[in-house]
PDB file of N, CA and C in Angstrom:
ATOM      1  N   UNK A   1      77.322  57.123 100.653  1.00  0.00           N
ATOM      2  CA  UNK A   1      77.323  57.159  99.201  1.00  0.00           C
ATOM      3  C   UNK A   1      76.533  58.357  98.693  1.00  0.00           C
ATOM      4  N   UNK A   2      75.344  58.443  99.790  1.00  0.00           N
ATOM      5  CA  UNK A   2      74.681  59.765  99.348  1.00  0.00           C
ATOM      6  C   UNK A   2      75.330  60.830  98.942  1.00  0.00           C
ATOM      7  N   UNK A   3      76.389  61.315 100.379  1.00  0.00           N
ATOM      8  CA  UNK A   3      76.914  62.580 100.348  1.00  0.00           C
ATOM      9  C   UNK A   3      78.159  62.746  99.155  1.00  0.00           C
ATOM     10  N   UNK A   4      78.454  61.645  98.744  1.00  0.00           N
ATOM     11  CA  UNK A   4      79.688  61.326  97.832  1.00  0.00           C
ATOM     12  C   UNK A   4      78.884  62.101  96.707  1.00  0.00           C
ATOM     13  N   UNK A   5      77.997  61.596  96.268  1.00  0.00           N
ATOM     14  CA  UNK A   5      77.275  61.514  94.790  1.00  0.00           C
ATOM     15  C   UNK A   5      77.157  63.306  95.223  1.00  0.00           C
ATOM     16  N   UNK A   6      76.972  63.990  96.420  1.00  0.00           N
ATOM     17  CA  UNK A   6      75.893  65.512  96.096  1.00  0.00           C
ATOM     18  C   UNK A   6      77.484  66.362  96.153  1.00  0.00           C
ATOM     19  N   UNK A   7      78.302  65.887  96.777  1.00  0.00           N
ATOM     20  CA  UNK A   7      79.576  66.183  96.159  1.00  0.00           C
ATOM     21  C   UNK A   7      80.102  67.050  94.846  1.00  0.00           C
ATOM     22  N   UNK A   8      79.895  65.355  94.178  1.00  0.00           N
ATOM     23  CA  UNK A   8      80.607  65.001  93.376  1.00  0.00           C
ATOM     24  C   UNK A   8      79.488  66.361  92.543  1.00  0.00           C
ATOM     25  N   UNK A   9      78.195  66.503  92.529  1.00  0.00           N
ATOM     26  CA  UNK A   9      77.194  67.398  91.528  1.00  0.00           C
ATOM     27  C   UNK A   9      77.568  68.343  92.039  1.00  0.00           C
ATOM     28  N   UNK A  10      77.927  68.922  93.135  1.00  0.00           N
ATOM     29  CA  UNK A  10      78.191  70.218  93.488  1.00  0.00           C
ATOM     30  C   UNK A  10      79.259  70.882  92.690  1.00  0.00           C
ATOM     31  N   UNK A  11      80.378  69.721  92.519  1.00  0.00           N
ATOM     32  CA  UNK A  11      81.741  70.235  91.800  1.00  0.00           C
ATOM     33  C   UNK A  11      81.714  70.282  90.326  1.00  0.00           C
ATOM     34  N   UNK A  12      80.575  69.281  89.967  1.00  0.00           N
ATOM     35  CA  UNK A  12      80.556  69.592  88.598  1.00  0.00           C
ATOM     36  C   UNK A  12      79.863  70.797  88.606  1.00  0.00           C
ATOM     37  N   UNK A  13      78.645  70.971  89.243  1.00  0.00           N
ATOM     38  CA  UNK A  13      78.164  72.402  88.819  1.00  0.00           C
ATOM     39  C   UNK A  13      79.368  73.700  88.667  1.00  0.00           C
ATOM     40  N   UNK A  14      79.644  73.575  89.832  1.00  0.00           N
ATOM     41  CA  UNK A  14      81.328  74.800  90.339  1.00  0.00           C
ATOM     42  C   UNK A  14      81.361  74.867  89.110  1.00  0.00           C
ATOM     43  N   UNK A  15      82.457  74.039  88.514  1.00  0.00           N
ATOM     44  CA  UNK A  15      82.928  74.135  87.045  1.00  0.00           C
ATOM     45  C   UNK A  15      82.214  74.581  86.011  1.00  0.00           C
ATOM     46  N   UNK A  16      80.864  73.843  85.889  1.00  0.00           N
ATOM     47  CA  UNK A  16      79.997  74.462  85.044  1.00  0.00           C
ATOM     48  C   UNK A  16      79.909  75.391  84.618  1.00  0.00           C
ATOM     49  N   UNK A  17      79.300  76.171  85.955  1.00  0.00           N
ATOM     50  CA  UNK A  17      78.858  77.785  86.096  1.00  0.00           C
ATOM     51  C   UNK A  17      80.094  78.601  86.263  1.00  0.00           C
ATOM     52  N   UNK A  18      81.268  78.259  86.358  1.00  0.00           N
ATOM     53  CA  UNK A  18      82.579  79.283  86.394  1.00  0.00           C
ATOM     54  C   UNK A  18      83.010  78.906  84.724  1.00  0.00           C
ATOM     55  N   UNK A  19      82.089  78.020  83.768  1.00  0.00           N
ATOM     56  CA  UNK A  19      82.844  78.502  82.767  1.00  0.00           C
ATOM     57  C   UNK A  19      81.934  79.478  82.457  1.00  0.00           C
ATOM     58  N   UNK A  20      80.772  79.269  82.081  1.00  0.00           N
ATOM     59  CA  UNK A  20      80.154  79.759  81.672  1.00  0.00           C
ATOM     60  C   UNK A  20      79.704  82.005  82.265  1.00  0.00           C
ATOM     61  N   UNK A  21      80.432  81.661  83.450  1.00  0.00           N
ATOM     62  CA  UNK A  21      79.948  82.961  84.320  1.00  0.00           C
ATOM     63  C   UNK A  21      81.193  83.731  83.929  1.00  0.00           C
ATOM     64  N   UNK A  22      81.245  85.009  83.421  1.00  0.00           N
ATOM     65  CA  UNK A  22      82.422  85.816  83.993  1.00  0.00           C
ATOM     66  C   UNK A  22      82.452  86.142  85.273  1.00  0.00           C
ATOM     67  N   UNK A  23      83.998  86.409  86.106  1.00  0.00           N
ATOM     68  CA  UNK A  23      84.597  86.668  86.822  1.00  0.00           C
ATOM     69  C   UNK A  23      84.428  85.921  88.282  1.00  0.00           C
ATOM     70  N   UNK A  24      84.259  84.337  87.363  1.00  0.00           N
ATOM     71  CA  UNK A  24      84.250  83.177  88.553  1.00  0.00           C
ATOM     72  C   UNK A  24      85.544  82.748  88.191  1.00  0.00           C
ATOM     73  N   UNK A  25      86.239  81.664  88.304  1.00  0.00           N
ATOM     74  CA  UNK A  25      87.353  80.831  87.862  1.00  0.00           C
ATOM     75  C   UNK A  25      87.722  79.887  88.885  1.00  0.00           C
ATOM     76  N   UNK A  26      87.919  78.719  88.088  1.00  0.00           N
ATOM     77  CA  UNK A  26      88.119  77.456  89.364  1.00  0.00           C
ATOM     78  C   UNK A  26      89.349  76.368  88.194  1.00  0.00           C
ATOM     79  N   UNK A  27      90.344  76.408  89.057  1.00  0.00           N
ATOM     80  CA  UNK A  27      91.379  75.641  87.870  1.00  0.00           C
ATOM     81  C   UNK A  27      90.995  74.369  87.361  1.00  0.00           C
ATOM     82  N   UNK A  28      90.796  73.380  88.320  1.00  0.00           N
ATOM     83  CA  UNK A  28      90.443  72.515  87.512  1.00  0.00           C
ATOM     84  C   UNK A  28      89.258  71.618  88.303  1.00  0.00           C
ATOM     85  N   UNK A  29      89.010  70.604  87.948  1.00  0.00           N
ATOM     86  CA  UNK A  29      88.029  69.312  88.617  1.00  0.00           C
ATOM     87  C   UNK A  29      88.670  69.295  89.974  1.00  0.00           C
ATOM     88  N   UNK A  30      89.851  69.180  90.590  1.00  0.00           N
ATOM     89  CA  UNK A  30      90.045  68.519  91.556  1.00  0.00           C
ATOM     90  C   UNK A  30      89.882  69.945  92.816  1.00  0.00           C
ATOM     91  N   UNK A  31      90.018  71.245  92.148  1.00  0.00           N
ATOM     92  CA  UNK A  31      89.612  72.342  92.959  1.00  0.00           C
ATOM     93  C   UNK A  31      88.554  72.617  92.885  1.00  0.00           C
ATOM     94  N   UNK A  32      87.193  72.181  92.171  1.00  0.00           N
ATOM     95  CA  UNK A  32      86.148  72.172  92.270  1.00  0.00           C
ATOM     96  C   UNK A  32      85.434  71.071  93.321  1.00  0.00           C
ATOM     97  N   UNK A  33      86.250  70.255  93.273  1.00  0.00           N
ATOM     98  CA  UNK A  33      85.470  69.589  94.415  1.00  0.00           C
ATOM     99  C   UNK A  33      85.992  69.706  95.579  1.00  0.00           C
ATOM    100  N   UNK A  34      87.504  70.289  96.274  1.00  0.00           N
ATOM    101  CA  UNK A  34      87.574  71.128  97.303  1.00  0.00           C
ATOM    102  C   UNK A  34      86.787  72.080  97.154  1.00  0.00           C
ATOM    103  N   UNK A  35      86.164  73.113  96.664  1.00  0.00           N
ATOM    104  CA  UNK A  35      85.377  73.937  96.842  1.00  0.00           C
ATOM    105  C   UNK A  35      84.175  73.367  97.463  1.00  0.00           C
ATOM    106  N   UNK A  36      83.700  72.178  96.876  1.00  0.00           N
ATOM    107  CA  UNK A  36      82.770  71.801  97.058  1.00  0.00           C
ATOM    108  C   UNK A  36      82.458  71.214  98.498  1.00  0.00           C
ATOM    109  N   UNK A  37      82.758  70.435  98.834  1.00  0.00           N
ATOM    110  CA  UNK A  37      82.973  70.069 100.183  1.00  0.00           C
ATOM    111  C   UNK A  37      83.505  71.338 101.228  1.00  0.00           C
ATOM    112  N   UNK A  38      84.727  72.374 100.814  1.00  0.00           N
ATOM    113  CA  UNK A  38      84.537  73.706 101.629  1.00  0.00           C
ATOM    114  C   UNK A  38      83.378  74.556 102.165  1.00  0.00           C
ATOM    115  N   UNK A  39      82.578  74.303 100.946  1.00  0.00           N
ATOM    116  CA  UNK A  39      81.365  75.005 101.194  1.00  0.00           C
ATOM    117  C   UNK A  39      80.229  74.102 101.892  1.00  0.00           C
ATOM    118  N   UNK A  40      80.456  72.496 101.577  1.00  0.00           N
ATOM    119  CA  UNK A  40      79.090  72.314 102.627  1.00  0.00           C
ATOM    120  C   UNK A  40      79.837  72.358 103.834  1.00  0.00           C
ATOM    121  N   UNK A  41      80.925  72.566 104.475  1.00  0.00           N
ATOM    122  CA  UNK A  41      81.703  72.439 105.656  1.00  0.00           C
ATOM    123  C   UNK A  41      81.292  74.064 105.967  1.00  0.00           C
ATOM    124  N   UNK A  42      81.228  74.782 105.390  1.00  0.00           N
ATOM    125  CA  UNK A  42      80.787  76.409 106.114  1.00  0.00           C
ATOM    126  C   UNK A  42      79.382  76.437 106.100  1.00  0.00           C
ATOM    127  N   UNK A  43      78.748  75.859 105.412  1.00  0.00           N
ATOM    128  CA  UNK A  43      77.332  76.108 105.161  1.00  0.00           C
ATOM    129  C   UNK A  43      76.702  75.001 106.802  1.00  0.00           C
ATOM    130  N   UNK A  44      77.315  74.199 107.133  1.00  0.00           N
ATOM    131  CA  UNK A  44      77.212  72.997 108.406  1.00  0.00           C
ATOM    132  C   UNK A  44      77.352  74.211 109.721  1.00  0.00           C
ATOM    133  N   UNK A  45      78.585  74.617 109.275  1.00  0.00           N
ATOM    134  CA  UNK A  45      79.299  75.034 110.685  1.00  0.00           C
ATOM    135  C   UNK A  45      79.460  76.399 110.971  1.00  0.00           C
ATOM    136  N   UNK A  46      79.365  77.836 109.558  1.00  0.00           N
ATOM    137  CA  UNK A  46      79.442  78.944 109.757  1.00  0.00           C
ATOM    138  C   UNK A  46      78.527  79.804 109.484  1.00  0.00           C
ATOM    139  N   UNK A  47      77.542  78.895 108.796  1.00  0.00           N
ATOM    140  CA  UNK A  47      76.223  79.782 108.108  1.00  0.00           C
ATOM    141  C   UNK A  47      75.061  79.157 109.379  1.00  0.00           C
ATOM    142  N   UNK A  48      74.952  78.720 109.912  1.00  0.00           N
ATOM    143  CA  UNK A  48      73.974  78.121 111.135  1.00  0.00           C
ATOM    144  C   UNK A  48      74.132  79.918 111.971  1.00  0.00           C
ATOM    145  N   UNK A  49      75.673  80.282 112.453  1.00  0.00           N
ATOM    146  CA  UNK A  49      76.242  80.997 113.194  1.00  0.00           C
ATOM    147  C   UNK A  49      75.894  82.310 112.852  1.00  0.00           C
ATOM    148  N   UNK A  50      75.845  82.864 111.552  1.00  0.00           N
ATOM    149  CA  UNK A  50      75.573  84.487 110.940  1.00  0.00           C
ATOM    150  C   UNK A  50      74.087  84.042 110.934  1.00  0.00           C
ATOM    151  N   UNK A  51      73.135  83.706 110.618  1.00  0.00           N
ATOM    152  CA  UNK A  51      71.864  83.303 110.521  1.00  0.00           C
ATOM    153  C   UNK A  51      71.654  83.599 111.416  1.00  0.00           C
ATOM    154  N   UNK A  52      71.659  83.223 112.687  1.00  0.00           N
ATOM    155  CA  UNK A  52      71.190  83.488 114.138  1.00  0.00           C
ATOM    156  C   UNK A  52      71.885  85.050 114.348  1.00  0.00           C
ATOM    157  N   UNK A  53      72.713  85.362 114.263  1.00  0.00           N
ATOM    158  CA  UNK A  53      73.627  86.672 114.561  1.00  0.00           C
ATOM    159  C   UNK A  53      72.790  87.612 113.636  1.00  0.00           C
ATOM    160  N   UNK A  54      72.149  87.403 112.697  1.00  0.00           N
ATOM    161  CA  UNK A  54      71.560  88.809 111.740  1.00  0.00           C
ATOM    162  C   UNK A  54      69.850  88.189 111.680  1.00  0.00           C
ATOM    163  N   UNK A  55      69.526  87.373 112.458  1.00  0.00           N
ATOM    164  CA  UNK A  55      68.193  87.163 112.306  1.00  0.00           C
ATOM    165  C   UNK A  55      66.875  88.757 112.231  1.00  0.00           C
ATOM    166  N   UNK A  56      67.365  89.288 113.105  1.00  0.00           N
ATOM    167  CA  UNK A  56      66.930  90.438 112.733  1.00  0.00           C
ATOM    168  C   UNK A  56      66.712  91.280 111.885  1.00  0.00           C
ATOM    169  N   UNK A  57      68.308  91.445 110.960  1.00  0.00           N
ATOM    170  CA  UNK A  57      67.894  91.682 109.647  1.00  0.00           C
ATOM    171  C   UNK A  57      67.128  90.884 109.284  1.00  0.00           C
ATOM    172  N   UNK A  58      67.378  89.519 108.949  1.00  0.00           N
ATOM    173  CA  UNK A  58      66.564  88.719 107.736  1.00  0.00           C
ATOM    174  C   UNK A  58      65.136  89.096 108.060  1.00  0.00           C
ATOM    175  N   UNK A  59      64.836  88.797 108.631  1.00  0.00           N
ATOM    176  CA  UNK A  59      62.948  89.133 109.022  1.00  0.00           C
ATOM    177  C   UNK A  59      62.611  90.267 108.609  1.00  0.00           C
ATOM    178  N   UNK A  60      63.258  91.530 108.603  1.00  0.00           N
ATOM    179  CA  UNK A  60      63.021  92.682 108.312  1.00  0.00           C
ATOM    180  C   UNK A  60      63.653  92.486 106.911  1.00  0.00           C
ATOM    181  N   UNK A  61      64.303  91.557 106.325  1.00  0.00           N
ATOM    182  CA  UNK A  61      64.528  91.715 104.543  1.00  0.00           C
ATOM    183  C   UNK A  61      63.474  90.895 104.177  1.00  0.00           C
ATOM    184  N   UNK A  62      62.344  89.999 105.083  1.00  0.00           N
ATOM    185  CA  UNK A  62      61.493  89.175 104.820  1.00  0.00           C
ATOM    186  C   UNK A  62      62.495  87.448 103.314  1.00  0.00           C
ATOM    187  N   UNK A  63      63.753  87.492 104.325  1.00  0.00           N
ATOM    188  CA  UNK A  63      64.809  86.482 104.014  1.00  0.00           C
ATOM    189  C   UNK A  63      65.592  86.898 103.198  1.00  0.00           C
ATOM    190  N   UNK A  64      65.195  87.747 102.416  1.00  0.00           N
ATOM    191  CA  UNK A  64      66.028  87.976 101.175  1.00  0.00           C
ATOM    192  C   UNK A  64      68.152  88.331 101.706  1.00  0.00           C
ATOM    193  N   UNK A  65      67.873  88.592 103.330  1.00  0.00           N
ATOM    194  CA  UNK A  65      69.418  88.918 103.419  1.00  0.00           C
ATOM    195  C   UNK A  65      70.380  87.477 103.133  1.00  0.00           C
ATOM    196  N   UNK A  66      69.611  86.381 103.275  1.00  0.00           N
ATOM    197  CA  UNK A  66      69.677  85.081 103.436  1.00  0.00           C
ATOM    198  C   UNK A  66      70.339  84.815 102.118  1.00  0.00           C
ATOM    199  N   UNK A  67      70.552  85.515 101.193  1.00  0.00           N
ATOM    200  CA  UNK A  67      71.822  85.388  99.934  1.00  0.00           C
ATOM    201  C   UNK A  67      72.700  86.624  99.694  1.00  0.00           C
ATOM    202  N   UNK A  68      72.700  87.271 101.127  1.00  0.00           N
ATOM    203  CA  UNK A  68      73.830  88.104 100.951  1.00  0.00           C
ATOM    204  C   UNK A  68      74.751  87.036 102.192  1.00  0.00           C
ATOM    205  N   UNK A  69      74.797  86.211 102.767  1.00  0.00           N
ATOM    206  CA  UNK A  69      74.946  85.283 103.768  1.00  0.00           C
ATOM    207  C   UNK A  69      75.664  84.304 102.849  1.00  0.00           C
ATOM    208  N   UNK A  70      74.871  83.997 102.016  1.00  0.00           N
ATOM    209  CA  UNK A  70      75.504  82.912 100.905  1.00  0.00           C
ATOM    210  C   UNK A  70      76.299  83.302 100.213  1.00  0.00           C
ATOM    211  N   UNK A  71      76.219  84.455  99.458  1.00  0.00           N
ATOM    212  CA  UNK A  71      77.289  85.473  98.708  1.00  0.00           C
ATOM    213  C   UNK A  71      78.445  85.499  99.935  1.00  0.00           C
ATOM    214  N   UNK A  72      78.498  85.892 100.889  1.00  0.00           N
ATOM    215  CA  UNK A  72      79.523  85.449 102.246  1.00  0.00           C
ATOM    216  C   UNK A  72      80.284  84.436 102.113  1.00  0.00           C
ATOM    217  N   UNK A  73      79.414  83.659 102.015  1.00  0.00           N
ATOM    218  CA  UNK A  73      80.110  81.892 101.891  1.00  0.00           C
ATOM    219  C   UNK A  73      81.077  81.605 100.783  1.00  0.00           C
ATOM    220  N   UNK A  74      80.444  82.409 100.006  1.00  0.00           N
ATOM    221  CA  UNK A  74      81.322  82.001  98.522  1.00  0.00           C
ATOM    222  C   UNK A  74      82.766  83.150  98.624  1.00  0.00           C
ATOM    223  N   UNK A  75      82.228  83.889  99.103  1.00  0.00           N
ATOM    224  CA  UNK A  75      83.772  84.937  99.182  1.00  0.00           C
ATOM    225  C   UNK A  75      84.824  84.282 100.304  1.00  0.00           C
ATOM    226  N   UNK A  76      83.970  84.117 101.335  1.00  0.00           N
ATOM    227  CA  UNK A  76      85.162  82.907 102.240  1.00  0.00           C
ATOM    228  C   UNK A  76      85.982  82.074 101.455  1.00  0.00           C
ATOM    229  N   UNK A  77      84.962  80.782 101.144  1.00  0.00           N
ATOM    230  CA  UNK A  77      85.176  80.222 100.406  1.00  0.00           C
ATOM    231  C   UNK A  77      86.749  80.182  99.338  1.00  0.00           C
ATOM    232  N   UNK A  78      86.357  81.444  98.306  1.00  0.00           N
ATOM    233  CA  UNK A  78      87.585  82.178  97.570  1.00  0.00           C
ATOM    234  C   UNK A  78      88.753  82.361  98.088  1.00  0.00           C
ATOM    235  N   UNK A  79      88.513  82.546  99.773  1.00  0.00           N
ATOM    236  CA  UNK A  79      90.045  83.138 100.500  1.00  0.00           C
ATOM    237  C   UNK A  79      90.453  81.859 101.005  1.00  0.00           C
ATOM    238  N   UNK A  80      89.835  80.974 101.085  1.00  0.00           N
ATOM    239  CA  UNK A  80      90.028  79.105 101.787  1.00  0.00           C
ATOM    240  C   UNK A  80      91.091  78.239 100.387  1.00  0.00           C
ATOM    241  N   UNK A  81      89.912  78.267  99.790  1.00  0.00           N
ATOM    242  CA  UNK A  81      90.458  77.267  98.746  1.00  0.00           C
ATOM    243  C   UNK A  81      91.257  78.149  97.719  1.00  0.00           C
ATOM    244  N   UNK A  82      92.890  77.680  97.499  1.00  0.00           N
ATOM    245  CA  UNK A  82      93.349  78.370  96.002  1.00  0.00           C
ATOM    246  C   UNK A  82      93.229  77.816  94.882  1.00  0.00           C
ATOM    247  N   UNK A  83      93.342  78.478  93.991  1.00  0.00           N
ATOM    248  CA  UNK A  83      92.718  78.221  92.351  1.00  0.00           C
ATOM    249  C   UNK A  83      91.024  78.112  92.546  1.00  0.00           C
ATOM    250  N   UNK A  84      90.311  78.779  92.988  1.00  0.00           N
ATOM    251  CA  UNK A  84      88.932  79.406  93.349  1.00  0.00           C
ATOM    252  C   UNK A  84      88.843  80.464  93.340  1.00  0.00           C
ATOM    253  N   UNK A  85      88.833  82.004  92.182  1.00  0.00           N
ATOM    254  CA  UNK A  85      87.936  82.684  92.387  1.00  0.00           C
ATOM    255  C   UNK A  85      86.892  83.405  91.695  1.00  0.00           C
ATOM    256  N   UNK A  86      86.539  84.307  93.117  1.00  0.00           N
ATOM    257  CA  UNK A  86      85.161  84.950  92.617  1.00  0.00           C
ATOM    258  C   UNK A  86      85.684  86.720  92.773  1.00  0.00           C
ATOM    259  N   UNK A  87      85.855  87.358  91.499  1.00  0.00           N
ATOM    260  CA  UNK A  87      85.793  89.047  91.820  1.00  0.00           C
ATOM    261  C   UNK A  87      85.569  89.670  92.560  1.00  0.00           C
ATOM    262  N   UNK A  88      84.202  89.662  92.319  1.00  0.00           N
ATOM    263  CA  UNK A  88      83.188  90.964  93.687  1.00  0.00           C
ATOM    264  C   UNK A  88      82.296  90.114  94.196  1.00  0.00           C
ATOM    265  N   UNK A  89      81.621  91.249  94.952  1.00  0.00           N
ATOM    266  CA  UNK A  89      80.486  90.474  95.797  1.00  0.00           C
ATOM    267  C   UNK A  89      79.176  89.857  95.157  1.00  0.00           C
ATOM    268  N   UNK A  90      78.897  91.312  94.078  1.00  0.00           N
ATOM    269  CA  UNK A  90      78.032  90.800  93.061  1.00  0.00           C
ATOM    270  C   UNK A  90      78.106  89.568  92.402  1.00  0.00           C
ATOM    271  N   UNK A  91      79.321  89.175  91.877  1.00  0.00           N
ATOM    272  CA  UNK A  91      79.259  88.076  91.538  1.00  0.00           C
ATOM    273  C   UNK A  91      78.992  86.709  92.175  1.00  0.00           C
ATOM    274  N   UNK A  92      79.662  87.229  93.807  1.00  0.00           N
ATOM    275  CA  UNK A  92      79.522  86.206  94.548  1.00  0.00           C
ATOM    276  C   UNK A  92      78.027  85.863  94.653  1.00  0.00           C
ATOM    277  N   UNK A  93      77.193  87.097  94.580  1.00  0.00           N
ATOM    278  CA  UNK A  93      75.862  86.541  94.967  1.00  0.00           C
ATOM    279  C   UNK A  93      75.057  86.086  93.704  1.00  0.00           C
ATOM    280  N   UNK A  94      75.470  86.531  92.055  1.00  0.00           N
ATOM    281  CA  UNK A  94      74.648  85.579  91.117  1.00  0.00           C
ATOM    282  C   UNK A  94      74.954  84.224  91.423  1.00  0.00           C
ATOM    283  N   UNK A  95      76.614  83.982  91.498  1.00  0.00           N
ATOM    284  CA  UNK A  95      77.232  82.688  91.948  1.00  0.00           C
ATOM    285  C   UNK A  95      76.329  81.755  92.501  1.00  0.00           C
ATOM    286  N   UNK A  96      75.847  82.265  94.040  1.00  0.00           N
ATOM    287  CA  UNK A  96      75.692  81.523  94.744  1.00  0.00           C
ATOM    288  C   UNK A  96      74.016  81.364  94.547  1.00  0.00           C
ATOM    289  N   UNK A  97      72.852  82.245  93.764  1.00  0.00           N
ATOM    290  CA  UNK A  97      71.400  81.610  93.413  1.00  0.00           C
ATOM    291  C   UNK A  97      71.840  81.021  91.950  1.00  0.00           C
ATOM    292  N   UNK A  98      72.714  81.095  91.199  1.00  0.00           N
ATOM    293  CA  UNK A  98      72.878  80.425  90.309  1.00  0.00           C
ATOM    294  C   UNK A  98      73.064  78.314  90.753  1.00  0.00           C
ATOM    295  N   UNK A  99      73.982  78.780  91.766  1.00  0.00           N
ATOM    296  CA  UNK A  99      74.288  77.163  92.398  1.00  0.00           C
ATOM    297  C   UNK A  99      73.407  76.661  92.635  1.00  0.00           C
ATOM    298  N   UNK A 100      72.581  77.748  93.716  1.00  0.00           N
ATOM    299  CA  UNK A 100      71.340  77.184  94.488  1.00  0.00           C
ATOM    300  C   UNK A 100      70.341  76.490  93.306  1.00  0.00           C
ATOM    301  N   UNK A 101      70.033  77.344  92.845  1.00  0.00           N
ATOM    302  CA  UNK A 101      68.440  76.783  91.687  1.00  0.00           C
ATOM    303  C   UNK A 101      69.277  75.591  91.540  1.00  0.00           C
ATOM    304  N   UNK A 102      70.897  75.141  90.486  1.00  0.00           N
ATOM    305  CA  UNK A 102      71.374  74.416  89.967  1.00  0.00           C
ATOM    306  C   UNK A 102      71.044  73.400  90.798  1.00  0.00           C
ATOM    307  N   UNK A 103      71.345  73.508  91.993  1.00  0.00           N
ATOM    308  CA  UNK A 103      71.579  71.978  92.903  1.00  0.00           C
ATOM    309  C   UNK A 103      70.483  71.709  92.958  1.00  0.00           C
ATOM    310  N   UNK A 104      68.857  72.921  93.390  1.00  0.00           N
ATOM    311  CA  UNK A 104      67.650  72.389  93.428  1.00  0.00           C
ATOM    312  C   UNK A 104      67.410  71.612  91.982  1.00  0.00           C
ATOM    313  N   UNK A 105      67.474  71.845  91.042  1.00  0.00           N
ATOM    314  CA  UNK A 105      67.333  71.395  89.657  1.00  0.00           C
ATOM    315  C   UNK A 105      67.593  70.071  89.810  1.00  0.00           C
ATOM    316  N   UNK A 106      69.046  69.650  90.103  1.00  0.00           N
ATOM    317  CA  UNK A 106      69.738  68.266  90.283  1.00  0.00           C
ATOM    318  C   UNK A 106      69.384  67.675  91.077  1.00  0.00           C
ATOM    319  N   UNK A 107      69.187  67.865  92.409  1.00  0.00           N
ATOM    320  CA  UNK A 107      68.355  67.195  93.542  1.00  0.00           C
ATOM    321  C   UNK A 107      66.476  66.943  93.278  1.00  0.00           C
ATOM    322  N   UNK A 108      65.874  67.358  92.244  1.00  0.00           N
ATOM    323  CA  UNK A 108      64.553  66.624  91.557  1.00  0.00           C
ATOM    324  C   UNK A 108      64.884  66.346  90.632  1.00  0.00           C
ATOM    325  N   UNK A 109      65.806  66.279  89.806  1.00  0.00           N
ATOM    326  CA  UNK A 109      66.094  65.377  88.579  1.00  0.00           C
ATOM    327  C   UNK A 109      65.984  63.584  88.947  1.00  0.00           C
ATOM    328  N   UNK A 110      67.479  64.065  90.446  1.00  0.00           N
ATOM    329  CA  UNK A 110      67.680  62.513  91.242  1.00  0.00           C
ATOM    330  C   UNK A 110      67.014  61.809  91.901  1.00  0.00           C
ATOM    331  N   UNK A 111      65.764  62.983  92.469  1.00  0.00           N
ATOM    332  CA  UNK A 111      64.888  62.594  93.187  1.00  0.00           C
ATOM    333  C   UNK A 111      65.455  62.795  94.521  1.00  0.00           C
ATOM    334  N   UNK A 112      66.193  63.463  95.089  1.00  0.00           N
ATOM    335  CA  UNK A 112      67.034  63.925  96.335  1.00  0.00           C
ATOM    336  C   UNK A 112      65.714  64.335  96.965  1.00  0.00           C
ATOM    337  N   UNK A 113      66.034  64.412  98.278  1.00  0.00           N
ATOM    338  CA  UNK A 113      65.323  65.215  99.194  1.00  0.00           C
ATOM    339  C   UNK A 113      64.326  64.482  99.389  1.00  0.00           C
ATOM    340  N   UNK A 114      63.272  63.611  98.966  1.00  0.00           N
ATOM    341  CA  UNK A 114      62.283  62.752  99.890  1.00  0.00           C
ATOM    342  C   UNK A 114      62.167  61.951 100.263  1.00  0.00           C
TER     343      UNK A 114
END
């Protein structure tokens, strides 16, 4: 039920922030929450994989490469799911600290995480 509910906030955010963002776009609710679940399915299984593969960078960006990784995710992402997208990369990467803070925001609202 947990994972249902962080879902279900993930896809509303999607929507949220693609109205509000230029040169995001997501057609409707039901492609927002394929997005949503796309992305914790890469973030499980393909972001574990580049993390270890560029660790080197990151340490030497002192992490910061660690949302050009996520900006990654979201451009995948774009080429996975249709009626999902994102322009450029730039965008991909406000996109994706825009999500981030969002979900941190929602996950202490709910009290997630302890």
């Amino acid at each position: 039920m947990n994972l249902l509910i962080k879902i279900l906030i993930t896809s509303g955010l999607v929507l949220l922030i693609a109205n509000f963002m230029p040169g995001v776009r997501v057609d409707g609710f039901a492609t927002a929450l394929i997005v949503a679940i796309v992305l914790g399915l890469l973030n499980i299984f393909i972001k574990p994989i580049l993390v270890l593969l560029t660790l080197p960078v990151t340490i030497l960006t002192l992490g910061l490469f660690l949302l050009v990784i996520n900006a990654l995710m979201i451009l995948l992402c774009t080429k996975i799911v249709g009626g999902f997208r994102v322009d450029t990369f730039w965008t991909a990467l406000f996109f994706s600290i825009i999500l981030s803070v969002s979900q941190s925001i929602m996950n202490g609202i709910l009290g997630e995480g302890k």
